[in-house]
C-alpha atoms as a PDB file:
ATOM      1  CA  UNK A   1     -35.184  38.507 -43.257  1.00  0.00           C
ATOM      2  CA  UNK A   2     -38.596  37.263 -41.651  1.00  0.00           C
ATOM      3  CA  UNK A   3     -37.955  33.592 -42.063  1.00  0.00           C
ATOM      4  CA  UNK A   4     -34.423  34.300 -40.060  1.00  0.00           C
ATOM      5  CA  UNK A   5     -36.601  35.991 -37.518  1.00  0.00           C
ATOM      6  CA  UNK A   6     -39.168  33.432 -37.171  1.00  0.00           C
ATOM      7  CA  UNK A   7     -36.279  31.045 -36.921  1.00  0.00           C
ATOM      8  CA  UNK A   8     -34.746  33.127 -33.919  1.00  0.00           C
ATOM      9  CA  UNK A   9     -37.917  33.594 -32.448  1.00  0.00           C
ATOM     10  CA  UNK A  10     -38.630  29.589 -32.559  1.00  0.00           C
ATOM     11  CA  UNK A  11     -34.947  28.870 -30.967  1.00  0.00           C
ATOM     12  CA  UNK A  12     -36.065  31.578 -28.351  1.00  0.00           C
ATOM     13  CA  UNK A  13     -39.021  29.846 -27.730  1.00  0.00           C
ATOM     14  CA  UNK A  14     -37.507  26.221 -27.467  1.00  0.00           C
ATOM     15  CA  UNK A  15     -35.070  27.555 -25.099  1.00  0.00           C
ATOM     16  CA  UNK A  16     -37.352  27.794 -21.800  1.00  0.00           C
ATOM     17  CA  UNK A  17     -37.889  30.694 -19.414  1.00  0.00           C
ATOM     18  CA  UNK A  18     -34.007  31.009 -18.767  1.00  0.00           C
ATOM     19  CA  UNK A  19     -33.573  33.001 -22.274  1.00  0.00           C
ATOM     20  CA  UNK A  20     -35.374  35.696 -21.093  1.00  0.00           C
ATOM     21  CA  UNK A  21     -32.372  36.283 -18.251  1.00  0.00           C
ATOM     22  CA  UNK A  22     -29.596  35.186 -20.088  1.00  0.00           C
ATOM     23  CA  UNK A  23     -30.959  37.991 -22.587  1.00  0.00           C
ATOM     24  CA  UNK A  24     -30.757  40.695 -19.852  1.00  0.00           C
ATOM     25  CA  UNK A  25     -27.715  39.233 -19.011  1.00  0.00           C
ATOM     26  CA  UNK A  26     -26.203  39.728 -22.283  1.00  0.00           C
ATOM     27  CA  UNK A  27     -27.485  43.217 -22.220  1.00  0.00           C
ATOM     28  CA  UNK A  28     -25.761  44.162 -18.885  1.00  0.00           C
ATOM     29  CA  UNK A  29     -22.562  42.314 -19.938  1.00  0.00           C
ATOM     30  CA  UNK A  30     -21.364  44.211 -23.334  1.00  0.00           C
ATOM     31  CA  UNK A  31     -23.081  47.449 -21.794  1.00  0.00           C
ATOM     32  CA  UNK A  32     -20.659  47.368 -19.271  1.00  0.00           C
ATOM     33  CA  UNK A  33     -17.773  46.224 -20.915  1.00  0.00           C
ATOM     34  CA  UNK A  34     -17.997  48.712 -24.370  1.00  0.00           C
ATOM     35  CA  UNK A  35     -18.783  51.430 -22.232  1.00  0.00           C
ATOM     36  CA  UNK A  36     -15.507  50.320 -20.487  1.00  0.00           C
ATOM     37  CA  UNK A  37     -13.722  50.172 -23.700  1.00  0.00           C
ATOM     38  CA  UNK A  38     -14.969  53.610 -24.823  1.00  0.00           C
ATOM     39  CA  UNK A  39     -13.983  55.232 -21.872  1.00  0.00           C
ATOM     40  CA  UNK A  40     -10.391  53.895 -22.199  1.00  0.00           C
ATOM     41  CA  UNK A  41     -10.930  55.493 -25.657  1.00  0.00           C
ATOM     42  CA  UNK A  42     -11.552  58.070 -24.887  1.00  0.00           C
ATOM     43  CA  UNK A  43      -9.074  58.766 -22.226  1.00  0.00           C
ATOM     44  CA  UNK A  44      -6.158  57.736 -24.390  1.00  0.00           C
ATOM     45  CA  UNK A  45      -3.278  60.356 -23.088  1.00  0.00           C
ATOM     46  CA  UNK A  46      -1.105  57.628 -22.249  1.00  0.00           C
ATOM     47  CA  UNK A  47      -1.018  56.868 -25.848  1.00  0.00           C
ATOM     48  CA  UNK A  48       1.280  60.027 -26.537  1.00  0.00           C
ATOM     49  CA  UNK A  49       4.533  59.690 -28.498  1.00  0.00           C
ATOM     50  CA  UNK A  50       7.075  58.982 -26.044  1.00  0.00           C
ATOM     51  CA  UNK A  51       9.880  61.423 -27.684  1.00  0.00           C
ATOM     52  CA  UNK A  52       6.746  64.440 -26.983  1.00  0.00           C
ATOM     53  CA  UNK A  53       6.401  62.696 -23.399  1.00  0.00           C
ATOM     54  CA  UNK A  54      10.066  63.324 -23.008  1.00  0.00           C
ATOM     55  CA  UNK A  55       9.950  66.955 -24.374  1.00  0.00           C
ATOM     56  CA  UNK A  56       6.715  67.935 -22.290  1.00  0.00           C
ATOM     57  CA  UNK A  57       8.436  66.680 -18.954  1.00  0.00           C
ATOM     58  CA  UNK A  58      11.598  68.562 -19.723  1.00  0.00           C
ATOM     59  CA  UNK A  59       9.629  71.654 -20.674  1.00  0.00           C
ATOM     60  CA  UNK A  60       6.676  71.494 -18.600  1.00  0.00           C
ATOM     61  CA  UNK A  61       5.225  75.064 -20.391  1.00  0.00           C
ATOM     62  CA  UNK A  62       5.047  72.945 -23.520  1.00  0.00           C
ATOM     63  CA  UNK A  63       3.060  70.388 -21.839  1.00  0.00           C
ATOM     64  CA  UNK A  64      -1.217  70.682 -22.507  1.00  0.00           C
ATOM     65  CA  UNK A  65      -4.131  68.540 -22.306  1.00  0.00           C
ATOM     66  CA  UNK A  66      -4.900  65.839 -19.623  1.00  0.00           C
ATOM     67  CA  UNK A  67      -1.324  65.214 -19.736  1.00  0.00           C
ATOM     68  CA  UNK A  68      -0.104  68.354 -18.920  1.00  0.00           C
ATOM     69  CA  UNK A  69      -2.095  68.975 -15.614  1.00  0.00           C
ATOM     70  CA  UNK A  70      -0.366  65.427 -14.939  1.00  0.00           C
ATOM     71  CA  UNK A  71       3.009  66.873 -15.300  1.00  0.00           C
ATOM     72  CA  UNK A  72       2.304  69.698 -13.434  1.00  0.00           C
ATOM     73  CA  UNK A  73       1.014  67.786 -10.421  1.00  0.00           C
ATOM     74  CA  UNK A  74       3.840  65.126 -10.615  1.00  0.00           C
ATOM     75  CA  UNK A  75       6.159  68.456 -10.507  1.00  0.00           C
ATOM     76  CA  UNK A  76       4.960  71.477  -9.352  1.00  0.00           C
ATOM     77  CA  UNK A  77       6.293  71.818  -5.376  1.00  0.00           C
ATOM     78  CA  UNK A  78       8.726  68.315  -6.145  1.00  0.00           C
ATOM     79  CA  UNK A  79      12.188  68.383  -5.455  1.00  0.00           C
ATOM     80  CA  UNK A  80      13.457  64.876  -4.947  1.00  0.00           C
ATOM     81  CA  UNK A  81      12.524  61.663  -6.388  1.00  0.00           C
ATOM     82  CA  UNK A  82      10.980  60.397  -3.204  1.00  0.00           C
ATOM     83  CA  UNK A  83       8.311  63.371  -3.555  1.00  0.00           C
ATOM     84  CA  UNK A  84       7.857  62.594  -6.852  1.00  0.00           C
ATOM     85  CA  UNK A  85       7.531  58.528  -6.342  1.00  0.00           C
ATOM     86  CA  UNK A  86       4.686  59.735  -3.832  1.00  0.00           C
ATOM     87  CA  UNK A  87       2.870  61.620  -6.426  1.00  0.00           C
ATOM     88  CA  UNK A  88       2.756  59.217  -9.217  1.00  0.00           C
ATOM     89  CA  UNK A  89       1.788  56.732  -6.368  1.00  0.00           C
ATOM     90  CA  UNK A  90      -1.621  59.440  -6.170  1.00  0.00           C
ATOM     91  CA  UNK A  91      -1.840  59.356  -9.974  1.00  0.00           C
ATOM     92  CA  UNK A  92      -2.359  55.745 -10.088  1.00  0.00           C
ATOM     93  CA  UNK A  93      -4.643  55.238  -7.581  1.00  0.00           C
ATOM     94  CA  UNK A  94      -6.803  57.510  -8.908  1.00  0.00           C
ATOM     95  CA  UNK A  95      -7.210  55.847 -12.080  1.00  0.00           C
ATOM     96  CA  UNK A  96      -5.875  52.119 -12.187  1.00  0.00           C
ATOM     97  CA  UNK A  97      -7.789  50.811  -8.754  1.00  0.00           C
ATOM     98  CA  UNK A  98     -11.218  52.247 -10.423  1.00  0.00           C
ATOM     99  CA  UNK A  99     -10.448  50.758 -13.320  1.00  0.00           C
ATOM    100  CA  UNK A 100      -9.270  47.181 -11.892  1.00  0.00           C
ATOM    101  CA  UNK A 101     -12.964  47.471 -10.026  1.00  0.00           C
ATOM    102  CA  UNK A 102     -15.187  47.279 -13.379  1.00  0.00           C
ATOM    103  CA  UNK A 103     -13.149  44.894 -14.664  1.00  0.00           C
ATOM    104  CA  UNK A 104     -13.790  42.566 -12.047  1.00  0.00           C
ATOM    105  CA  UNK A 105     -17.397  43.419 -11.852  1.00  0.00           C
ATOM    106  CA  UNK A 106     -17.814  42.744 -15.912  1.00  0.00           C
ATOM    107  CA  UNK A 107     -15.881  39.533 -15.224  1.00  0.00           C
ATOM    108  CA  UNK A 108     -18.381  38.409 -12.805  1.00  0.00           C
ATOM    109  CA  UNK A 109     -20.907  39.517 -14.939  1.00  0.00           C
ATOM    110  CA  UNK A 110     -19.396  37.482 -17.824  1.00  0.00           C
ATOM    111  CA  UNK A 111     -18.779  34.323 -15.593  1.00  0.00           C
ATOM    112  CA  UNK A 112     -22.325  34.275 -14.952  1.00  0.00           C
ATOM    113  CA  UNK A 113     -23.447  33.747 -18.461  1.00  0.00           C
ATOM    114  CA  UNK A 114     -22.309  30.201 -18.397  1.00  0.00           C
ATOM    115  CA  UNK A 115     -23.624  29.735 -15.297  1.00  0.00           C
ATOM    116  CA  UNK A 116     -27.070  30.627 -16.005  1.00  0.00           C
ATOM    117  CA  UNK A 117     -26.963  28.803 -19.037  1.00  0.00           C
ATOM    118  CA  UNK A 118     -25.673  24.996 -17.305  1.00  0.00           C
ATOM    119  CA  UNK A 119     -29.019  25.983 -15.336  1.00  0.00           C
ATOM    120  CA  UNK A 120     -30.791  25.644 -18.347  1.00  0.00           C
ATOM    121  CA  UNK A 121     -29.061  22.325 -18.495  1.00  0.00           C
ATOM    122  CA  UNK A 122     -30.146  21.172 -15.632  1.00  0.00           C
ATOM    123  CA  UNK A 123     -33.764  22.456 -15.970  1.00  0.00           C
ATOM    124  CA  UNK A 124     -34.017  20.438 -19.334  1.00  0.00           C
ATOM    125  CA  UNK A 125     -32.896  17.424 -18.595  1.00  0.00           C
ATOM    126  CA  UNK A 126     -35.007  17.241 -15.531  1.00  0.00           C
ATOM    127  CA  UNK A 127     -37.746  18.173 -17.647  1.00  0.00           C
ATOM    128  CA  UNK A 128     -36.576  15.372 -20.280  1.00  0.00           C
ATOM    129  CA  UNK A 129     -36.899  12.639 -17.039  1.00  0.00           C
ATOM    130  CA  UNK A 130     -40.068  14.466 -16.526  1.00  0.00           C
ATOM    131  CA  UNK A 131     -41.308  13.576 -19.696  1.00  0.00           C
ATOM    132  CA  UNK A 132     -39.589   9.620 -19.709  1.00  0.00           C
ATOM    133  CA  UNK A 133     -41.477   9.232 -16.056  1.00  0.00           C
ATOM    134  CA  UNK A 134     -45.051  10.603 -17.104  1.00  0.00           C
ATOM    135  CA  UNK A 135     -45.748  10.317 -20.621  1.00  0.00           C
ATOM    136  CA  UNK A 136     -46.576   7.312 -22.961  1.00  0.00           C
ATOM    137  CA  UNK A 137     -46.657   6.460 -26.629  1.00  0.00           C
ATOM    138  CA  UNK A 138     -46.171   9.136 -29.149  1.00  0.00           C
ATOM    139  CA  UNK A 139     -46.315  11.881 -26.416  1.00  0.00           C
ATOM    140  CA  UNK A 140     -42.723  10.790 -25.461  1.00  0.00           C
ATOM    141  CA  UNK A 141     -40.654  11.993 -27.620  1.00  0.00           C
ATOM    142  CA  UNK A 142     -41.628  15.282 -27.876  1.00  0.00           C
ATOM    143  CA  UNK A 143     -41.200  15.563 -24.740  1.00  0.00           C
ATOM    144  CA  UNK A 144     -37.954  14.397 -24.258  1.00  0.00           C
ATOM    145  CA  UNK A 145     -36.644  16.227 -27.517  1.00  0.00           C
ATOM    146  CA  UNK A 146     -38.311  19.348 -26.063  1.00  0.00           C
ATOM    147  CA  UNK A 147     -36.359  18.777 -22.854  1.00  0.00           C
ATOM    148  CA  UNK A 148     -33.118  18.054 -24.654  1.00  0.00           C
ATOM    149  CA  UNK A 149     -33.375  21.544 -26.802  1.00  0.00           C
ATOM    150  CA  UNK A 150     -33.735  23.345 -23.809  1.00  0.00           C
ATOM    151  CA  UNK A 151     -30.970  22.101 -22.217  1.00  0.00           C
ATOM    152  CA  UNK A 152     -28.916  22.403 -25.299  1.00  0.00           C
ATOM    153  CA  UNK A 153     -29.860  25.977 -26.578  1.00  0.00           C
ATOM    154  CA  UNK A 154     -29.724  27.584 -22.860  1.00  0.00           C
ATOM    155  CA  UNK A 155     -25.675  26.476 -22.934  1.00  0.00           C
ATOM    156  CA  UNK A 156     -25.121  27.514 -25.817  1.00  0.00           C
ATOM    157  CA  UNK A 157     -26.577  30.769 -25.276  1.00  0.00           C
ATOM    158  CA  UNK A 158     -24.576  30.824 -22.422  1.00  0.00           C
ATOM    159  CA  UNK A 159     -21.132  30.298 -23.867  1.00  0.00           C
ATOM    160  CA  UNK A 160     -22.169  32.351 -26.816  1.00  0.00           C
ATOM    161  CA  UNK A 161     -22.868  35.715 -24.969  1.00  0.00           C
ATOM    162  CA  UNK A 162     -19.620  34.775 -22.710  1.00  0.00           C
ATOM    163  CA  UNK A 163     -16.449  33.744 -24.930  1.00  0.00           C
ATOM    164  CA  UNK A 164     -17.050  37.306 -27.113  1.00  0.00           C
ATOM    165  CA  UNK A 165     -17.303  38.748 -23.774  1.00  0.00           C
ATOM    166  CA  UNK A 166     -13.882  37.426 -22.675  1.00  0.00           C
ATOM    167  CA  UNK A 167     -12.018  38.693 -25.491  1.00  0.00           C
ATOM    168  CA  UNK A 168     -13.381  42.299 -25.141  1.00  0.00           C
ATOM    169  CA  UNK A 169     -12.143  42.332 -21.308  1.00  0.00           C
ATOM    170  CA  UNK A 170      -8.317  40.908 -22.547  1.00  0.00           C
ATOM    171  CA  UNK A 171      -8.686  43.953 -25.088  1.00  0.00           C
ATOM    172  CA  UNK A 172      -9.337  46.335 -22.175  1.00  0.00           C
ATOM    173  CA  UNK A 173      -6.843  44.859 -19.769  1.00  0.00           C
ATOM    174  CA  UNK A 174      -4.079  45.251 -22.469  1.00  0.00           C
ATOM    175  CA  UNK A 175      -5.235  49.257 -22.354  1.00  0.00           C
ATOM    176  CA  UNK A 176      -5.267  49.182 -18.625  1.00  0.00           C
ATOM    177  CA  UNK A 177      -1.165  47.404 -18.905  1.00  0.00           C
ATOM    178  CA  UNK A 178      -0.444  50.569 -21.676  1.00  0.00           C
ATOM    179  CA  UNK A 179      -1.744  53.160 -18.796  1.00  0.00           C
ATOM    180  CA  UNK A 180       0.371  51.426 -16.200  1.00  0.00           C
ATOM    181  CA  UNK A 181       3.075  51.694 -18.671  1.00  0.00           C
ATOM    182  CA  UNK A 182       2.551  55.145 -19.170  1.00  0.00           C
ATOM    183  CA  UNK A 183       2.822  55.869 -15.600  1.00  0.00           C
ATOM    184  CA  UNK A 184       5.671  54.322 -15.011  1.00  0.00           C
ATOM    185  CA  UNK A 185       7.536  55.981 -17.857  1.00  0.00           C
ATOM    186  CA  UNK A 186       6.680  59.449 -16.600  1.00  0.00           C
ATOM    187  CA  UNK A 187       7.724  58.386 -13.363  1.00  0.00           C
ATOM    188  CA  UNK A 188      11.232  57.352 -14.333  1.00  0.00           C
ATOM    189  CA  UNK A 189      11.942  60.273 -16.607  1.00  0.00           C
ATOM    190  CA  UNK A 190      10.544  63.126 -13.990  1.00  0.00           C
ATOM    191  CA  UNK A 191      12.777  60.965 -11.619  1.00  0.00           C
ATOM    192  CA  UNK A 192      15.564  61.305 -14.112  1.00  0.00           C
ATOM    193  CA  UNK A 193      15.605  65.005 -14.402  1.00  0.00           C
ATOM    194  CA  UNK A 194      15.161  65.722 -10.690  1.00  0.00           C
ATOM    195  CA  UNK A 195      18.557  63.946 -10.397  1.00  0.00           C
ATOM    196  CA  UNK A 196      19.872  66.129 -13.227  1.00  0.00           C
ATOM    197  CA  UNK A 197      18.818  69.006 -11.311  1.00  0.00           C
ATOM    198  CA  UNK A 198      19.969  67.694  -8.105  1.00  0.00           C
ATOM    199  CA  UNK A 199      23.429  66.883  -9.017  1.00  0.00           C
ATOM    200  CA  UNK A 200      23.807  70.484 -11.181  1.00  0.00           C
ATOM    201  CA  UNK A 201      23.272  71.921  -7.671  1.00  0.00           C
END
């Protein structure tokens, strides 16, 4: 265990300045997106089986939870399908728009990573001409493998913290598609049975 952290520690080292960043960067990054994920988690009505879905907007009473108080909005004081189209319309921009904002925002966050780490690029290799320009005799290449390692270690720190980072935020998107889903499936059944209701009249 302390030789692999005296091994991380040295590629830390031979990175440059720009780890330190990129770390924080990495930080901000999965903060944002797992607390992202967790709250989709955790808000996973739309989830529901859609033969209870069916049931609950048929028999509002019946309906309970999160849910529920959606039915009731999408319903209560509706009596034709344009009312009820204006409604879910309400629903969804309270929760989809929100959502579509921290996505973007971890997405810049994520494109960033690679970003800061091609400026570690750059910073090594001018610091490997650096060393070519200045040095002589055995003082050369160390500095021009120190320059090199730099440049290397910041991209691949880079790419490292931001290909995991892209998967998590397809994960997420795929929940935010089921919520849209789930919208849109209320919307067409309370639709359905206002027509029912309107053509038993």
């Amino acid at each position: 265990m302390s030789e692999m952290l005296a091994e991380t520690w040295e590629l830390w080292r031979a990175g440059g300045s720009l780890m330190i960043p990129l770390a924080l960067l990495g930080g901000v990054i999965y903060f944002a997106i797992f607390e992202l994920y967790l709250h989709m988690r955790k808000n996973s009505f739309y989830r529901i089986d859609p033969n209870q879905l069916g049931h609950w907007i048929d028999m509002p009473k019946d309906a309970d939870g999160e849910v529920g108080e959606m039915i009731d909005f999408t319903q209560n004081g509706v009596n034709d399908s344009n009312g009820a189209r204006a409604r879910f319309e309400e629903l969804r921009s309270a929760h989809l728009p929100t959502l579509e904002r921290r996505i973007h925002f971890c997405n810049v966050l994520v494109g960033a990573a690679p970003l800061t780490g091609l400026l570690g690029t750059v910073i090594g290799m001018l610091g490997t001409f650096f060393g070519l320009s200045v040095s002589s005799g055995g003082n050369t290449i160390d500095l021009v493998a120190g320059g090199i390692s730099e440049a290397l270690i910041t991209t691949q720190t880079g790419l490292v913290l931001a290909i995991p980072a892209y998967v998590l935020i397809s994960v997420v998107r795929r929940q935010m598609g089921e919520l849209d889903q789930f919208f849109t499936r209320m919307e067409i059944l309370t639709i359905l049975k206002l027509e029912k209701v309107e053509s038993g009249r």
